[in-house]
N, C-alpha and C. Protein backbone atom coordinates (compact mmCIF):
# COMPACT_ATOMS: atom_id res chain seq x y z
N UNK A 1 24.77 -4.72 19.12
CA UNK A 1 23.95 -3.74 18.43
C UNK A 1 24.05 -3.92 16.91
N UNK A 2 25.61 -4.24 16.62
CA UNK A 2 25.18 -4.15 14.76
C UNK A 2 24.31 -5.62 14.58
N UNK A 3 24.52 -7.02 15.35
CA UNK A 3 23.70 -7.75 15.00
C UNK A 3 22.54 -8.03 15.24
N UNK A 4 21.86 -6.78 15.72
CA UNK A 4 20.54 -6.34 16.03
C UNK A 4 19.91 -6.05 14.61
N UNK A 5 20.62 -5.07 14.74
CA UNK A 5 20.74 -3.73 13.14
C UNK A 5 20.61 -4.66 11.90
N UNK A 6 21.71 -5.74 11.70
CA UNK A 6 21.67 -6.35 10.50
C UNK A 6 20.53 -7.27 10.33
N UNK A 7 20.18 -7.56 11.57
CA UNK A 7 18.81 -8.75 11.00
C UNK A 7 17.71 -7.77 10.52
N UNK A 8 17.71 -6.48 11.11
CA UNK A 8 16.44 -5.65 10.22
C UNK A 8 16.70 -5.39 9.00
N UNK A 9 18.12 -5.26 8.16
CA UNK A 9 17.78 -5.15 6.66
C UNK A 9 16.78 -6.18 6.05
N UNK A 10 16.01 -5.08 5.38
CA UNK A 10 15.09 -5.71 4.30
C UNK A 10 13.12 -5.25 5.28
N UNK A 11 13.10 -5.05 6.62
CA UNK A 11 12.35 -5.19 7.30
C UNK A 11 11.54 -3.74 6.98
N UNK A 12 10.78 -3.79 7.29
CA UNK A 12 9.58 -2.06 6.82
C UNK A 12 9.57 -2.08 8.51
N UNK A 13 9.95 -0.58 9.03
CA UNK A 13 10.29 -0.13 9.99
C UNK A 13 9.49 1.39 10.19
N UNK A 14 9.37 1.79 11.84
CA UNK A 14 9.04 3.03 11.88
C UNK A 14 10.00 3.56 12.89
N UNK A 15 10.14 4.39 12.85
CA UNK A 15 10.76 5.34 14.12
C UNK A 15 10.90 6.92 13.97
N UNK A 16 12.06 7.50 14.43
CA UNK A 16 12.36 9.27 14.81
C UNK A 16 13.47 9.27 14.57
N UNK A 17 13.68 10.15 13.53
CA UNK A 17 15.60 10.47 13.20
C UNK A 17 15.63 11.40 15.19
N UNK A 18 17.26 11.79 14.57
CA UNK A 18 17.18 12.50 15.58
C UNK A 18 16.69 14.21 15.82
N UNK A 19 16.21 14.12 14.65
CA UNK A 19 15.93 15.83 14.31
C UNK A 19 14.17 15.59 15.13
N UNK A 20 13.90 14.13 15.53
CA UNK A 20 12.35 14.05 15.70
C UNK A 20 11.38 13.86 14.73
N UNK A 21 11.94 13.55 13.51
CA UNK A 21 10.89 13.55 12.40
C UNK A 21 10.32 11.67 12.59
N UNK A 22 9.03 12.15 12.15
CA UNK A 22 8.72 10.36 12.26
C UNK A 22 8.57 10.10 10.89
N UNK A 23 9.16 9.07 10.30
CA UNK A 23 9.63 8.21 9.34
C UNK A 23 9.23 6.63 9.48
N UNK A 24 9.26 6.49 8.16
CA UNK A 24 9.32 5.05 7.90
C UNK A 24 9.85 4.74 6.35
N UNK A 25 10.08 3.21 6.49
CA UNK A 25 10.33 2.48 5.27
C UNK A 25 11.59 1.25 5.42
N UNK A 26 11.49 1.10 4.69
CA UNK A 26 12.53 -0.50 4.30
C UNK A 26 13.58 -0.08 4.74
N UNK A 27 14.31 -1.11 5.52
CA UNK A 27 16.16 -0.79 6.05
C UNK A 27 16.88 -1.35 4.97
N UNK A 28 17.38 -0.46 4.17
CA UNK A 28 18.74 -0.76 3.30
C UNK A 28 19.80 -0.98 3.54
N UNK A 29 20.22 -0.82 4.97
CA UNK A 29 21.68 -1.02 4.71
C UNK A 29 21.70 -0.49 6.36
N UNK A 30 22.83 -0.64 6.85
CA UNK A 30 23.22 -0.50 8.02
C UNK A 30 24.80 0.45 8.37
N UNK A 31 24.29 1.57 8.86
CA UNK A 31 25.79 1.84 9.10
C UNK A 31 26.24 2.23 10.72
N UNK A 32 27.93 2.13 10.35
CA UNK A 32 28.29 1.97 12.10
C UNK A 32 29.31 3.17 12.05
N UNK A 33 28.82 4.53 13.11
CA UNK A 33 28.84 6.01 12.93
C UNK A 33 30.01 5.93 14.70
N UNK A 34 30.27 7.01 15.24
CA UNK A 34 30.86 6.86 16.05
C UNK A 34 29.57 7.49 17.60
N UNK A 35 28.64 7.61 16.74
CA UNK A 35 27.34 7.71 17.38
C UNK A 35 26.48 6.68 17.53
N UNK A 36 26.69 5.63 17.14
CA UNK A 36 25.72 4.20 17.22
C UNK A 36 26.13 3.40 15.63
N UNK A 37 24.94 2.63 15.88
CA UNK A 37 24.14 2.03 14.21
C UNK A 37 23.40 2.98 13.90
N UNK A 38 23.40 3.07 13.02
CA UNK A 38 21.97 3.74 11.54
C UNK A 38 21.28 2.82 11.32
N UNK A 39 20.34 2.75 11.17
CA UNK A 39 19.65 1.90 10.07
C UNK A 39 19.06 2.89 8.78
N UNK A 40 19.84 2.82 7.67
CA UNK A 40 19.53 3.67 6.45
C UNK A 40 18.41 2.97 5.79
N UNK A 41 17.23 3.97 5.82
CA UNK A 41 16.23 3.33 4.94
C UNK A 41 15.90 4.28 4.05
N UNK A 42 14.85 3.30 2.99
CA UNK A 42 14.59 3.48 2.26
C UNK A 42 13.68 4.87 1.88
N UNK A 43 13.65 6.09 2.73
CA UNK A 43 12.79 6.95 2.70
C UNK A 43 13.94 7.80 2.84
N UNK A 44 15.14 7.46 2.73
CA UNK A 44 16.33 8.17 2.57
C UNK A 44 16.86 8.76 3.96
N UNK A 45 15.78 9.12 5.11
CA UNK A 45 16.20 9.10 6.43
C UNK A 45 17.04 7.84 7.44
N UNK A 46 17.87 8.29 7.92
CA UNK A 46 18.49 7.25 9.22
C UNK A 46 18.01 7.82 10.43
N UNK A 47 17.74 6.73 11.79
CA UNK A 47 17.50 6.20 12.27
C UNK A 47 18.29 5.39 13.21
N UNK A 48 18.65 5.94 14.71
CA UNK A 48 18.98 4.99 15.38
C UNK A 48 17.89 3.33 16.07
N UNK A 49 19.06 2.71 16.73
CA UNK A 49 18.14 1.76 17.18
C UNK A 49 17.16 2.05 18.23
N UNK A 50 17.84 3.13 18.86
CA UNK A 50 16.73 3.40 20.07
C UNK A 50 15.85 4.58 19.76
N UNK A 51 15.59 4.95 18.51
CA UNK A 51 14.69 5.50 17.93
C UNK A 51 13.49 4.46 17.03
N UNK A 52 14.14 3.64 17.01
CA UNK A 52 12.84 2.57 16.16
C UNK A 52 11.26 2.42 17.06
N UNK A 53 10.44 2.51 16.28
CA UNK A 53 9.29 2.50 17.44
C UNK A 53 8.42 0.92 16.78
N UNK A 54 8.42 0.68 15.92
CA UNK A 54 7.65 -0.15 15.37
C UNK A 54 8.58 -0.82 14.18
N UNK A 55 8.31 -2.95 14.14
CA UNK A 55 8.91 -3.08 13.05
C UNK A 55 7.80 -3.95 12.44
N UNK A 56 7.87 -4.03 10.83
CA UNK A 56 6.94 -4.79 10.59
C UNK A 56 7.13 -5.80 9.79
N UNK A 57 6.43 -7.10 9.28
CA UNK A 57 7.12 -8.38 8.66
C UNK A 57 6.68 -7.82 7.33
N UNK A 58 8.07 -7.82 6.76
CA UNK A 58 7.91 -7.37 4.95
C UNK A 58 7.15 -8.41 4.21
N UNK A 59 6.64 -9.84 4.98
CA UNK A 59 6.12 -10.39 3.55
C UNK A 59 4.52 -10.43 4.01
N UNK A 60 3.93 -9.66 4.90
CA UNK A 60 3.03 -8.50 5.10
C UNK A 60 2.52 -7.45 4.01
N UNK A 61 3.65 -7.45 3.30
CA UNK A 61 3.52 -5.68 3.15
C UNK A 61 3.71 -5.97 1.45
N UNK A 62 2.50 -5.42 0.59
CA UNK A 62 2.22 -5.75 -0.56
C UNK A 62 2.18 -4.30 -1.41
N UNK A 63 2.89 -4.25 -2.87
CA UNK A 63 2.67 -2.87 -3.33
C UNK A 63 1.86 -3.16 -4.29
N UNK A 64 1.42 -4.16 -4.56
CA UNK A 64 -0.16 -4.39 -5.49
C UNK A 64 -1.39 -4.16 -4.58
N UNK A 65 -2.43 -3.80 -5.13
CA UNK A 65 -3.63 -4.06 -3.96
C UNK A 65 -3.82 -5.62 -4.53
N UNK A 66 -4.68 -6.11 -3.51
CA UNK A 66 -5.03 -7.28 -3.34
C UNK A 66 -5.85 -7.72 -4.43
N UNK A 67 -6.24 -8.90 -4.84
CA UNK A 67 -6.92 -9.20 -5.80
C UNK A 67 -8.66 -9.43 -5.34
N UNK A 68 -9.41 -8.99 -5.91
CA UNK A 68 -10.91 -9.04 -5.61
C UNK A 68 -11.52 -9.61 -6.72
N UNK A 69 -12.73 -10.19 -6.49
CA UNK A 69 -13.45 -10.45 -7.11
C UNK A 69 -15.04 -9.55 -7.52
N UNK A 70 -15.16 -8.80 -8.64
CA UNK A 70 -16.02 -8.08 -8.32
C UNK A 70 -17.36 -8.42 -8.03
N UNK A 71 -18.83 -7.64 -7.44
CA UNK A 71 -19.71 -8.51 -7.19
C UNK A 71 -20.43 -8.91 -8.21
N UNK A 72 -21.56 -9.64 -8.29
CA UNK A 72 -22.17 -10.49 -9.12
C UNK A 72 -23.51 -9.68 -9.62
N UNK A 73 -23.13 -9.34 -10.75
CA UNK A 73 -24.26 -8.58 -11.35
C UNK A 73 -25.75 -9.15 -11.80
N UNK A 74 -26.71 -8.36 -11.67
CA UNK A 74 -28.18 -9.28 -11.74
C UNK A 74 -28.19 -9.40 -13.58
N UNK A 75 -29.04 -9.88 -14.11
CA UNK A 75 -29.59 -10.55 -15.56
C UNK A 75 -30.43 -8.92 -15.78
N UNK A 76 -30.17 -8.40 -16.61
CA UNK A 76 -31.20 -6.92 -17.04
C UNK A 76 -32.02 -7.94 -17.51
N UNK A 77 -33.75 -7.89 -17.15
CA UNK A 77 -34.95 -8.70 -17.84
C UNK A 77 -34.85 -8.40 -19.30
N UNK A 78 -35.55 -9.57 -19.76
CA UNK A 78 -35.52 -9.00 -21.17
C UNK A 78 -36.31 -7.81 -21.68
N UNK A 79 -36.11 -7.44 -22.37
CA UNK A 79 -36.84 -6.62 -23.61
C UNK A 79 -38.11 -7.07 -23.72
N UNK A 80 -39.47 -6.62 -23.46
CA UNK A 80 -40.29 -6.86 -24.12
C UNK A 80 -41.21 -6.03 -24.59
N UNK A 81 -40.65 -4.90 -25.36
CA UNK A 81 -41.47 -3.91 -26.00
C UNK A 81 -41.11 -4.91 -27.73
N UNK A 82 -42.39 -4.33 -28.06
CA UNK A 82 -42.79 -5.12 -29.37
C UNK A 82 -42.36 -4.21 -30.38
N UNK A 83 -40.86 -4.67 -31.41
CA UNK A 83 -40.19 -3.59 -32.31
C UNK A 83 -41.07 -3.39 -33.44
N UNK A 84 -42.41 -4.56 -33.69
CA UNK A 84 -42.31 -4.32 -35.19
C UNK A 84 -43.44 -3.61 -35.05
N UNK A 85 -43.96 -2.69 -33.91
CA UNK A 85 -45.45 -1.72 -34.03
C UNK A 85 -44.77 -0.45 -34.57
N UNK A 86 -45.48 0.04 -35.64
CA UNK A 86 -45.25 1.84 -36.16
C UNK A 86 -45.56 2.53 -34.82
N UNK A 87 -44.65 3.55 -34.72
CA UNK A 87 -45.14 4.34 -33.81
C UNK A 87 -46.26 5.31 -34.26
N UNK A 88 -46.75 5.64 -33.95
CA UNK A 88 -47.95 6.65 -33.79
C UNK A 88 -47.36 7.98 -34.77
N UNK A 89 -48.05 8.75 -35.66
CA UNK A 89 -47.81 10.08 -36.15
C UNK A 89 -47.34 10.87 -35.05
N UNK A 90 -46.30 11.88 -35.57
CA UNK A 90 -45.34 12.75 -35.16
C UNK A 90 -44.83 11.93 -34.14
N UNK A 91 -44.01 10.94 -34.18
CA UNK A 91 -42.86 10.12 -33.45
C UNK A 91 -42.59 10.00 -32.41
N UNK A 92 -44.11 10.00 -31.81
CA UNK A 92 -44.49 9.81 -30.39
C UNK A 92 -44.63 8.18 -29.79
N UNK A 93 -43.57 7.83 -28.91
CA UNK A 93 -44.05 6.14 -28.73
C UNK A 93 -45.59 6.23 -27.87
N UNK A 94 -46.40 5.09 -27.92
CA UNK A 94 -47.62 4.90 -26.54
C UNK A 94 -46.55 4.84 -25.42
């Protein structure tokens, strides 16, 4: 059991303390209780082994979002109103 326990440090994990709460996060550290292994993670809850429900591969698991490329914007047409006409009395364009 602890060399179960120790290969998950570092691993992003889910499971149920024993109070039933469902939790997750990174296994920090491992401890050996007179009740089992812990796996102490990183969400500050422990966790037995036969409470783990799900484990997942940490180099999966990214705290940047991903990099995108944004999409490709069209050409605004040109301009072709003619600057050098006076506008019309009282500053009305045609």
């Amino acid at each position: 059991e602890i060399t179960a326990a120790s290969s998950l440090v570092g691993a992003f994990v889910e499971g149920r303390t024993d109070q039933g709460t469902q939790t997750r996060g990174f296994v920090d550290s491992i401890s050996v209780t007179r009740d089992g292994v812990l796996l102490n993670l990183s969400s500050t809850y422990s966790i037995k082994l036969s409470g783990l429900t799900t484990i997942h591969d940490p180099t999966l698991i990214t705290t940047t979002p991903p990099t995108t490329t944004p999409p490709a914007t069209e050409t605004p047409p040109a301009d072709t109103t003619n600057t050098n006409e006076t506008p019309p009395a009282g500053g009305a364009t045609p």
